[in-house]
PDB file of N, CA and C in Angstrom:
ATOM      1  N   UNK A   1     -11.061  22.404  -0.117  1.00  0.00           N
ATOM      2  CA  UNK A   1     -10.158  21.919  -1.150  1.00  0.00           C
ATOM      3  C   UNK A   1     -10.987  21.484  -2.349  1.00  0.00           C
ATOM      4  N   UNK A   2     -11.020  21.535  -3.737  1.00  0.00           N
ATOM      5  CA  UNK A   2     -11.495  21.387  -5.027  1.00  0.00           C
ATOM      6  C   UNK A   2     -11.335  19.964  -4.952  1.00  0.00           C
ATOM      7  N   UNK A   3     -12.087  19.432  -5.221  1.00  0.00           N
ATOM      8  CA  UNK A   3     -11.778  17.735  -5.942  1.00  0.00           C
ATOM      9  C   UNK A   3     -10.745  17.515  -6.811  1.00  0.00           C
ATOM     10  N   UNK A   4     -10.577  16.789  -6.884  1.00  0.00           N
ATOM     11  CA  UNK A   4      -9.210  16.174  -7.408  1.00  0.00           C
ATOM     12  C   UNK A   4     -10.122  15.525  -9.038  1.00  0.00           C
ATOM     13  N   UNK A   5     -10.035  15.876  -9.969  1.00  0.00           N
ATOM     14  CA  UNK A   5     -10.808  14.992 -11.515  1.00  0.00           C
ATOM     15  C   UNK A   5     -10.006  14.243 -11.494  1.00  0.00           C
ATOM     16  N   UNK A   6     -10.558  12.871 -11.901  1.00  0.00           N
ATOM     17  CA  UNK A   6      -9.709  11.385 -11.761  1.00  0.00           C
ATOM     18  C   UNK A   6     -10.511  10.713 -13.375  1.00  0.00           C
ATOM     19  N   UNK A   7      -9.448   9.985 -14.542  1.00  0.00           N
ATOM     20  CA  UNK A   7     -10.348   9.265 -15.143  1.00  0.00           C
ATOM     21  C   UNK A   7     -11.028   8.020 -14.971  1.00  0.00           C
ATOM     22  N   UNK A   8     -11.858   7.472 -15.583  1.00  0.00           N
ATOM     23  CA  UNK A   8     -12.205   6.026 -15.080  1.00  0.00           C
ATOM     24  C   UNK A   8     -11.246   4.876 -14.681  1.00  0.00           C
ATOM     25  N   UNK A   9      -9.900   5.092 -15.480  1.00  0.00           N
ATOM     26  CA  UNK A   9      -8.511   4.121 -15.321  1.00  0.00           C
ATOM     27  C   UNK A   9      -8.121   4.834 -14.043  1.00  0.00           C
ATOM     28  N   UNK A  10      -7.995   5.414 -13.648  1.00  0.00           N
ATOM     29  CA  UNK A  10      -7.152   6.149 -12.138  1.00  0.00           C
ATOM     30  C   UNK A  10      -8.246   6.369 -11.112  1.00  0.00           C
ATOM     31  N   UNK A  11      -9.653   5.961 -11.084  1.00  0.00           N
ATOM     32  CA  UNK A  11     -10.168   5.632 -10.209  1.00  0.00           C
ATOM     33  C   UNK A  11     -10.304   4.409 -10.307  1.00  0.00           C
ATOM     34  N   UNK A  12     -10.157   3.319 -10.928  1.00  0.00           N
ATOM     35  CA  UNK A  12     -10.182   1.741 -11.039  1.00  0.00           C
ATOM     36  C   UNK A  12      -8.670   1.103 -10.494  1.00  0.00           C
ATOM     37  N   UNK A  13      -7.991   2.195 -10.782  1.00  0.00           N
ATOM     38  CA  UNK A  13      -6.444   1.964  -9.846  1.00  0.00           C
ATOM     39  C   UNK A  13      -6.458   2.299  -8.405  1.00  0.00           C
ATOM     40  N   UNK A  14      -7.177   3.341  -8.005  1.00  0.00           N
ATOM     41  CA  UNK A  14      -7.391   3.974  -6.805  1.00  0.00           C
ATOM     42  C   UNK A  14      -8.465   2.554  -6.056  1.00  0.00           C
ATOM     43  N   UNK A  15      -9.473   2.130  -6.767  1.00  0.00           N
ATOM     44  CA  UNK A  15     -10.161   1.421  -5.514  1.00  0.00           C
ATOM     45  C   UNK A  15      -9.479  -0.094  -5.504  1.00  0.00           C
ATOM     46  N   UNK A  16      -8.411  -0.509  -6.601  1.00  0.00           N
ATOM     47  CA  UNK A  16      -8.026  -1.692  -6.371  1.00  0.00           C
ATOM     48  C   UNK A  16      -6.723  -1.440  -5.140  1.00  0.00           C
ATOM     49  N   UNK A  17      -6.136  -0.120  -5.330  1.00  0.00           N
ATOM     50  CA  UNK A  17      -5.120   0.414  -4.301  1.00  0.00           C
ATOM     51  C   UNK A  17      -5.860  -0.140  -2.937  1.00  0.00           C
ATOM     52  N   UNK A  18      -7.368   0.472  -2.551  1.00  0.00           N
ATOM     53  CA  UNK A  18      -7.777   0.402  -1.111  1.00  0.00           C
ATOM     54  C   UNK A  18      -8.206  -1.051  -1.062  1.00  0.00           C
ATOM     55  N   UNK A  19      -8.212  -1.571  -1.742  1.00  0.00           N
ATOM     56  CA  UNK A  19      -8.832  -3.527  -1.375  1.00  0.00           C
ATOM     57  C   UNK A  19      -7.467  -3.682  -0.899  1.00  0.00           C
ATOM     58  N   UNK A  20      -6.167  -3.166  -1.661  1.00  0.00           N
ATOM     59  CA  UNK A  20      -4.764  -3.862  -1.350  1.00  0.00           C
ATOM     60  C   UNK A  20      -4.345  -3.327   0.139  1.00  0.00           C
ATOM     61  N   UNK A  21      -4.765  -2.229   0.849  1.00  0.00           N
ATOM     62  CA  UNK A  21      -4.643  -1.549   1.586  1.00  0.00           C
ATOM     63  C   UNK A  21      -5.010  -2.880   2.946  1.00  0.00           C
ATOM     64  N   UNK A  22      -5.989  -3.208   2.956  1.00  0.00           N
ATOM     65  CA  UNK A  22      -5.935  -4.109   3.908  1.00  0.00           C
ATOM     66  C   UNK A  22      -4.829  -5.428   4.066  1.00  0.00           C
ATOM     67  N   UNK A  23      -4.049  -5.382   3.179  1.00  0.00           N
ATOM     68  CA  UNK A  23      -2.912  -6.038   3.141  1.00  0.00           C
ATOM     69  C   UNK A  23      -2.046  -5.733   4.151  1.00  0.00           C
ATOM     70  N   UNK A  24      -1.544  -4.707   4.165  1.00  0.00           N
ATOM     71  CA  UNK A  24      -0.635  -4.139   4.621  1.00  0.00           C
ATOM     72  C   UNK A  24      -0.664  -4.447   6.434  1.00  0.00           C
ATOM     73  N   UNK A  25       0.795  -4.391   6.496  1.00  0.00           N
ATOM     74  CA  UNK A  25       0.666  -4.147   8.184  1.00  0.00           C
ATOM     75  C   UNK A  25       1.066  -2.684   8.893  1.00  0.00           C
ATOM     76  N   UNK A  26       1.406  -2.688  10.218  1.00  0.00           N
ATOM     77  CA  UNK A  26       0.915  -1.629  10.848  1.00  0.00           C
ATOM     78  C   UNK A  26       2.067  -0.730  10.141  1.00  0.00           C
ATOM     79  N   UNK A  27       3.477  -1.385  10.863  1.00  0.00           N
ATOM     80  CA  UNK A  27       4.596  -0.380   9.794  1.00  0.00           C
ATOM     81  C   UNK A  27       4.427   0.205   8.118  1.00  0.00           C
ATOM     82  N   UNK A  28       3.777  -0.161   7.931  1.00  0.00           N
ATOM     83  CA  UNK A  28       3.417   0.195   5.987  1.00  0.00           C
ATOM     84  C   UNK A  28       2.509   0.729   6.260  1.00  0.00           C
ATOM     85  N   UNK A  29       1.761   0.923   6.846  1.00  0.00           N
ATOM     86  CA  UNK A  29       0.455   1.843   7.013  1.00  0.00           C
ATOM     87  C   UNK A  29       1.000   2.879   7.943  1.00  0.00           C
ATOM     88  N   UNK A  30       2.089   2.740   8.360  1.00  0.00           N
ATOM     89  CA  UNK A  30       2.843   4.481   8.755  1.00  0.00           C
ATOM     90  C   UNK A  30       3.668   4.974   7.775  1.00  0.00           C
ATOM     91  N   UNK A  31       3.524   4.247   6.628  1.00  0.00           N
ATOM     92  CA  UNK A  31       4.635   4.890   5.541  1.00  0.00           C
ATOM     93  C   UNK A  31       3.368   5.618   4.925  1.00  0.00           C
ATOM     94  N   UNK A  32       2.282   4.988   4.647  1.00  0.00           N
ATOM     95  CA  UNK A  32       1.679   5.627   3.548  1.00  0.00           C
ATOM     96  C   UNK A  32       0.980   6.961   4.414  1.00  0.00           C
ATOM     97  N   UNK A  33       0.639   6.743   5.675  1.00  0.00           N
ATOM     98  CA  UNK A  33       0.529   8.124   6.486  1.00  0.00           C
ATOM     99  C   UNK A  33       1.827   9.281   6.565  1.00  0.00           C
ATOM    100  N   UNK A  34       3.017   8.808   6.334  1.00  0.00           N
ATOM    101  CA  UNK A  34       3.854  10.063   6.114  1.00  0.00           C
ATOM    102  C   UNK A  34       3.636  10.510   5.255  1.00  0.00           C
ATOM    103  N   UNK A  35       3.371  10.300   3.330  1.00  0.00           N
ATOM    104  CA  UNK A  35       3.445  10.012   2.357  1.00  0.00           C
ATOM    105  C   UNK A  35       2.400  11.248   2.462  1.00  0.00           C
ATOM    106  N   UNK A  36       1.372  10.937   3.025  1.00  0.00           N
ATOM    107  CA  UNK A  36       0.049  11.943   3.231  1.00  0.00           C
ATOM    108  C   UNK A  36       0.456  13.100   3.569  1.00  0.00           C
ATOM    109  N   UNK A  37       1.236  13.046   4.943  1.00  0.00           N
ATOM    110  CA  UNK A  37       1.802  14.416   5.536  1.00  0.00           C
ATOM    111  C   UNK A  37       2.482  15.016   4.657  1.00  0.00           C
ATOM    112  N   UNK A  38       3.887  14.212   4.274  1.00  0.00           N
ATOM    113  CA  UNK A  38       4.741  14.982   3.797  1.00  0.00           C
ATOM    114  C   UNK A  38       4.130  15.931   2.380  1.00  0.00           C
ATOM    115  N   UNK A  39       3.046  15.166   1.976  1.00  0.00           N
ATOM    116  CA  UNK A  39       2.707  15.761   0.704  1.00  0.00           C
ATOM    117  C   UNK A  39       1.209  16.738   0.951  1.00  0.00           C
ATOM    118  N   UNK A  40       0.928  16.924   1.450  1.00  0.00           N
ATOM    119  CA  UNK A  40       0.120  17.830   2.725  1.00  0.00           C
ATOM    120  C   UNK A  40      -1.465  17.630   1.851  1.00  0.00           C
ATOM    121  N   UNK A  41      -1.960  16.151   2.292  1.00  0.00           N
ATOM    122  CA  UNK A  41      -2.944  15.527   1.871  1.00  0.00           C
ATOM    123  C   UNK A  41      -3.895  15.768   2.799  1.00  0.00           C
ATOM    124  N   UNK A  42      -5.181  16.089   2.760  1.00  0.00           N
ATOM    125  CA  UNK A  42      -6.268  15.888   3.308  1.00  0.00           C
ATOM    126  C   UNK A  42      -6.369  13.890   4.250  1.00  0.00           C
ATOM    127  N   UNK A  43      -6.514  14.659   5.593  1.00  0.00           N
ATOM    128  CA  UNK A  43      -7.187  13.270   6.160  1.00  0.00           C
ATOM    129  C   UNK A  43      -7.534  13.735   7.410  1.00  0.00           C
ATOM    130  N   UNK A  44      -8.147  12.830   8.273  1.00  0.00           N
ATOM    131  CA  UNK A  44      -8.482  13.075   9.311  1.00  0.00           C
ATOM    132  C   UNK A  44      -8.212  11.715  10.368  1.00  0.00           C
ATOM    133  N   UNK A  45      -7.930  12.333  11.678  1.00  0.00           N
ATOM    134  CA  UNK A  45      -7.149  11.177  12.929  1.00  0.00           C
ATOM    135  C   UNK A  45      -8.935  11.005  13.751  1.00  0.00           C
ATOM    136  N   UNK A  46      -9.353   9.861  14.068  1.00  0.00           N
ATOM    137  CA  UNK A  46     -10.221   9.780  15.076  1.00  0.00           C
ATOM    138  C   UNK A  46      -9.394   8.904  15.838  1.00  0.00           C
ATOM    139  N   UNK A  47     -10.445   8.306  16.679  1.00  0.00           N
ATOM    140  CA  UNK A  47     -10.402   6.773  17.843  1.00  0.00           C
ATOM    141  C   UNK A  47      -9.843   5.440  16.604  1.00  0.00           C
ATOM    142  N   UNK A  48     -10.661   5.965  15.733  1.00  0.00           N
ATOM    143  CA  UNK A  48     -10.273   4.288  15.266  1.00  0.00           C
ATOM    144  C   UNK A  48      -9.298   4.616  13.595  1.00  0.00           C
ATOM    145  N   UNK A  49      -8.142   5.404  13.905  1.00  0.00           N
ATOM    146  CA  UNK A  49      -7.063   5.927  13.191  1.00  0.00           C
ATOM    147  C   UNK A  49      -7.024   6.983  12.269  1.00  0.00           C
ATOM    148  N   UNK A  50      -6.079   6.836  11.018  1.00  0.00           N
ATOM    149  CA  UNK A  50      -6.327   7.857  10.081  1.00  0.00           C
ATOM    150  C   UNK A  50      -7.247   7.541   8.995  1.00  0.00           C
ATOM    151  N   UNK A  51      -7.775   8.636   8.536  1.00  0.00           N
ATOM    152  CA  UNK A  51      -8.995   8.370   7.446  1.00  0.00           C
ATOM    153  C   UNK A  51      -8.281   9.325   6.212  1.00  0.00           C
ATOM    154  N   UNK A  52      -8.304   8.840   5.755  1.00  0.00           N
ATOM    155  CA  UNK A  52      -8.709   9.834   4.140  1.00  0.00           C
ATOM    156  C   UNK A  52      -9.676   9.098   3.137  1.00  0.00           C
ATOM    157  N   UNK A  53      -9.597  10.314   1.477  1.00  0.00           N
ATOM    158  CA  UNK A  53     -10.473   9.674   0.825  1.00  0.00           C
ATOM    159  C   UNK A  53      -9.245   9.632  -0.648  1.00  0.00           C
ATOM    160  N   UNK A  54      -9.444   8.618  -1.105  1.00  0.00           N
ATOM    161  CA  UNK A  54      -7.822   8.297  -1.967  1.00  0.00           C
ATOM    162  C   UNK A  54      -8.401   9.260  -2.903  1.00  0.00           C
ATOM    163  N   UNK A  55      -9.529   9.530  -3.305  1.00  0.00           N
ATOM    164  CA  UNK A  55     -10.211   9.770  -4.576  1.00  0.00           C
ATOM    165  C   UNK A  55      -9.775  11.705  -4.316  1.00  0.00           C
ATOM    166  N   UNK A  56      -9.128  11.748  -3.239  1.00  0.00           N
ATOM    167  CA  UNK A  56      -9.005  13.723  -2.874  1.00  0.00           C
ATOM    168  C   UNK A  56      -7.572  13.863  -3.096  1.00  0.00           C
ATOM    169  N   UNK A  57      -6.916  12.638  -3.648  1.00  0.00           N
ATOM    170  CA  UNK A  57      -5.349  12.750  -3.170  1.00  0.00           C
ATOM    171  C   UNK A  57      -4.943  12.798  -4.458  1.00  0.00           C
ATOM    172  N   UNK A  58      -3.589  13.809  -4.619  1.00  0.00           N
ATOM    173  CA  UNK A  58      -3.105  14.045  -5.574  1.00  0.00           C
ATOM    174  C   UNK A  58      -2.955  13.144  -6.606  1.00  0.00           C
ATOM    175  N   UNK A  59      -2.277  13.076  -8.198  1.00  0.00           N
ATOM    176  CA  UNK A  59      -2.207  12.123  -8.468  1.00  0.00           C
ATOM    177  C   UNK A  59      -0.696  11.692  -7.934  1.00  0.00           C
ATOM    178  N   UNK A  60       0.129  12.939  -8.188  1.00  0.00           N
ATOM    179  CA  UNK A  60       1.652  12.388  -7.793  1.00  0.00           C
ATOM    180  C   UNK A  60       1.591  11.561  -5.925  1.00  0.00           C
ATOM    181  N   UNK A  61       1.038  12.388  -5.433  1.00  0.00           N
ATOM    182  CA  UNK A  61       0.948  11.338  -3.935  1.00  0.00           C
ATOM    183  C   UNK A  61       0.324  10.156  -4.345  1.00  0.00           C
ATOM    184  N   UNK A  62      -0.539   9.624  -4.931  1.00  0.00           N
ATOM    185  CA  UNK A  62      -0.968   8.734  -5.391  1.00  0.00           C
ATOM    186  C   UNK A  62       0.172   7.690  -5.847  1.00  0.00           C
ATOM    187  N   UNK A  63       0.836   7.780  -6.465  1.00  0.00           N
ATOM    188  CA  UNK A  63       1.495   7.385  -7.165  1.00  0.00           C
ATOM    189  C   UNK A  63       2.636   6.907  -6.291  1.00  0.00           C
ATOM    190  N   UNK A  64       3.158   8.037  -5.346  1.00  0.00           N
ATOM    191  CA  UNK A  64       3.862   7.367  -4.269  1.00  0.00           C
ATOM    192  C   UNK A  64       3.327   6.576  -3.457  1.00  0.00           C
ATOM    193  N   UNK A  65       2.312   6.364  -2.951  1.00  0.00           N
ATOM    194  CA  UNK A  65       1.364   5.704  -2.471  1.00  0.00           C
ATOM    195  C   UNK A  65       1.596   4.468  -3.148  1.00  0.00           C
ATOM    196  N   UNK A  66       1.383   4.398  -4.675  1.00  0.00           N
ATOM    197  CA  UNK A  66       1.359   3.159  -5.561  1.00  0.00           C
ATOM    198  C   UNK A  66       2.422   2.324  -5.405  1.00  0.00           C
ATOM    199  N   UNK A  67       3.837   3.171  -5.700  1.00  0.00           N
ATOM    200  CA  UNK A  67       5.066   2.545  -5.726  1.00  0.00           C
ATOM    201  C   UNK A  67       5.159   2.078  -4.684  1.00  0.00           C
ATOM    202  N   UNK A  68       5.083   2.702  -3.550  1.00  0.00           N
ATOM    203  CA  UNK A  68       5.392   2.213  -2.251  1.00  0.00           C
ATOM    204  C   UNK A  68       4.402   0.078  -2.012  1.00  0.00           C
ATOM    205  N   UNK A  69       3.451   0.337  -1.898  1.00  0.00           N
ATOM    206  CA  UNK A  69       2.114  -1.029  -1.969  1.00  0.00           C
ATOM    207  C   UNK A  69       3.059  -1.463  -3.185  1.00  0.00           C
ATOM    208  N   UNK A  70       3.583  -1.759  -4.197  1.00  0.00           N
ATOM    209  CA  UNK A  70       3.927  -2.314  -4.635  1.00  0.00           C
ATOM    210  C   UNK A  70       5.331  -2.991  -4.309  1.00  0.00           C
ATOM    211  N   UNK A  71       6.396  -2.110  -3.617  1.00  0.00           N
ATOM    212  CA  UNK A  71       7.109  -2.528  -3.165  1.00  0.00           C
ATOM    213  C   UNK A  71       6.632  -3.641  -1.553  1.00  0.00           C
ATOM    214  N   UNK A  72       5.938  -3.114  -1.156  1.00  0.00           N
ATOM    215  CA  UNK A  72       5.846  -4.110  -0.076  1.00  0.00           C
ATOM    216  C   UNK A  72       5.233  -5.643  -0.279  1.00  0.00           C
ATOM    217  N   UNK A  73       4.059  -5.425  -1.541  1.00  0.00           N
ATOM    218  CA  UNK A  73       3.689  -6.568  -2.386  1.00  0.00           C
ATOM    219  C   UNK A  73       5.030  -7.424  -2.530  1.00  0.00           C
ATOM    220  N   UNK A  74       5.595  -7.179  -3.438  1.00  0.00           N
ATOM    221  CA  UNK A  74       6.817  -7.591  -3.808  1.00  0.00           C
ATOM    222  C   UNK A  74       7.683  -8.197  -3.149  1.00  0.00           C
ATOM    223  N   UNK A  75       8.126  -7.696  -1.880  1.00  0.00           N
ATOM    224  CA  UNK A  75       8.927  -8.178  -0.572  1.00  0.00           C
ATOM    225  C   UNK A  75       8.414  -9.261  -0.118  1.00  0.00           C
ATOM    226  N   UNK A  76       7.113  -8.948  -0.216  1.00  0.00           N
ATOM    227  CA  UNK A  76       6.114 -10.083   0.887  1.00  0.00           C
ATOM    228  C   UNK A  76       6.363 -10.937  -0.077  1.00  0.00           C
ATOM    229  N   UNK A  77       5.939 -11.330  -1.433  1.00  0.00           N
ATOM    230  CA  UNK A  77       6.089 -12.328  -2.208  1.00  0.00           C
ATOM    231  C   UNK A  77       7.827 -12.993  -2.609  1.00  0.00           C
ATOM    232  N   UNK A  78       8.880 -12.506  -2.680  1.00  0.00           N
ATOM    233  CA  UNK A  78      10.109 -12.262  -2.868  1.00  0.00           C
ATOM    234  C   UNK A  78      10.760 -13.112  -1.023  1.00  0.00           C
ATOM    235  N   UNK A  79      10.042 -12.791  -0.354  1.00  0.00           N
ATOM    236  CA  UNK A  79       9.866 -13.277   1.291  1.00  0.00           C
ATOM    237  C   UNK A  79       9.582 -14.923   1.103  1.00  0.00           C
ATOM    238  N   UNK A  80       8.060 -14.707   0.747  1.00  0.00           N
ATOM    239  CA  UNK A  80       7.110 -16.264   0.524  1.00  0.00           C
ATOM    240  C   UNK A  80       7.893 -17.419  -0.255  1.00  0.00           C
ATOM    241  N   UNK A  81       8.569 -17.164  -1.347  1.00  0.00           N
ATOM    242  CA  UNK A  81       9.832 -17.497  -2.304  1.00  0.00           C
ATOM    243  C   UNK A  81      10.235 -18.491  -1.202  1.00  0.00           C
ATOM    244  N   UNK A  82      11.133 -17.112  -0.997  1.00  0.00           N
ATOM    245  CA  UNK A  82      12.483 -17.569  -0.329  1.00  0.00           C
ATOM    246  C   UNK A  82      12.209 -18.785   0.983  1.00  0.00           C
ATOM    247  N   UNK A  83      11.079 -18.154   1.903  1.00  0.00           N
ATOM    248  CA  UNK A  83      10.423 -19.301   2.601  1.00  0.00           C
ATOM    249  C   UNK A  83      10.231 -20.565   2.405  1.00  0.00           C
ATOM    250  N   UNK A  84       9.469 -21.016   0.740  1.00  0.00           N
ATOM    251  CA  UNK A  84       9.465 -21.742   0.438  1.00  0.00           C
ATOM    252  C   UNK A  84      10.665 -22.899  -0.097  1.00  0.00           C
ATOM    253  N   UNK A  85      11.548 -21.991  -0.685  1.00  0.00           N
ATOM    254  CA  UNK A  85      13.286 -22.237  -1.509  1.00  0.00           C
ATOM    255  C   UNK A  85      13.665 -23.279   0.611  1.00  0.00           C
ATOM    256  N   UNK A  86      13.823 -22.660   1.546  1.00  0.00           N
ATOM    257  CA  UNK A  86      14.119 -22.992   2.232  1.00  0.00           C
ATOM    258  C   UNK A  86      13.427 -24.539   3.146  1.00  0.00           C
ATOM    259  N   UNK A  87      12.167 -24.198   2.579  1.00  0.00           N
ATOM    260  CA  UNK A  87      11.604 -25.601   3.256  1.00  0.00           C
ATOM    261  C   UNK A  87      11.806 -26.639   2.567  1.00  0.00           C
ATOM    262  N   UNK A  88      11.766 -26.551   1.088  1.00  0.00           N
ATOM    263  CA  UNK A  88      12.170 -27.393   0.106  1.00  0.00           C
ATOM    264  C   UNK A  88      13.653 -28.112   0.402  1.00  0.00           C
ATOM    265  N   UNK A  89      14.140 -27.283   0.909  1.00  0.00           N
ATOM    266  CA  UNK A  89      15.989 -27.511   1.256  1.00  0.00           C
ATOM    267  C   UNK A  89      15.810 -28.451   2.234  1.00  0.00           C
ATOM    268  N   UNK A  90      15.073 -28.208   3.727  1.00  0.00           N
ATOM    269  CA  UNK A  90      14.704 -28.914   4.885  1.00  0.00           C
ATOM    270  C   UNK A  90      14.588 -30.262   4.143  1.00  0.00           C
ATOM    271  N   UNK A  91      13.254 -30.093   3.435  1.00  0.00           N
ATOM    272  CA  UNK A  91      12.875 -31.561   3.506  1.00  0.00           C
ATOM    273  C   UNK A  91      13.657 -32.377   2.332  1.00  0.00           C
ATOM    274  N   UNK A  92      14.626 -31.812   1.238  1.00  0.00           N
ATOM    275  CA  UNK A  92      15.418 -32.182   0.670  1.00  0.00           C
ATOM    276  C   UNK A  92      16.446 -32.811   1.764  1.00  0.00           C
ATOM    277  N   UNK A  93      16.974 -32.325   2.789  1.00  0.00           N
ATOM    278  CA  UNK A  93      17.992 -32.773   3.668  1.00  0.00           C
ATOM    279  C   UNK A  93      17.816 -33.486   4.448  1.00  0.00           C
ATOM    280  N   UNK A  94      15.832 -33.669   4.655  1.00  0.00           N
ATOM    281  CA  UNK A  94      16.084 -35.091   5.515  1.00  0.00           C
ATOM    282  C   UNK A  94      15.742 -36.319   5.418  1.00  0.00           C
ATOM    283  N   UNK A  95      15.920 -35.942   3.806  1.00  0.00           N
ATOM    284  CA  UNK A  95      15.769 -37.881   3.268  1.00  0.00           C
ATOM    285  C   UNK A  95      17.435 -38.358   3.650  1.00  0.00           C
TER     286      UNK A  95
END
């Protein structure tokens, strides 16, 4: 497969993507492995899971890739909120 040319801004998006990548949990890390398939991305399965290299991946898979980590960002924080909205309530209610 040819390399994928990336500019300096879309590889500075790409390696802040994989720091965010360890975020994620196991279910979101099977989304972004369909994401791969469905869009028929280079990777490889060993013992210790799937591998790819973001820097080989399309930009449009990329991008789904992006939207997606951002939506789960979002939830998780939109989650943390609401967590918080609720403890505030607790300890509002037991003065």
């Amino acid at each position: 497969m040819a390399a994928v040319q990336i500019s300096k801004q879309d590889y500075d998006d790409r390696v802040e993507f994989v720091e965010k990548l360890n975020n994620l949990i196991k279910e979101e890390y099977y989304e972004i492995f369909r994401i791969l398939k469905r869009n028929n991305e280079p990777f490889t399965e060993n013992a210790n899971g799937i591998l790819f290299n973001v820097n080989e991946i399309s930009a449009s898979s990329f991008e789904k890739m992006k939207t997606f980590m951002k939506f789960c960002i979002e939830n998780r924080n939109e989650e943390a909120r609401r967590l918080k909205e609720l403890e505030d309530l607790r300890n509002e209610a037991s003065f």
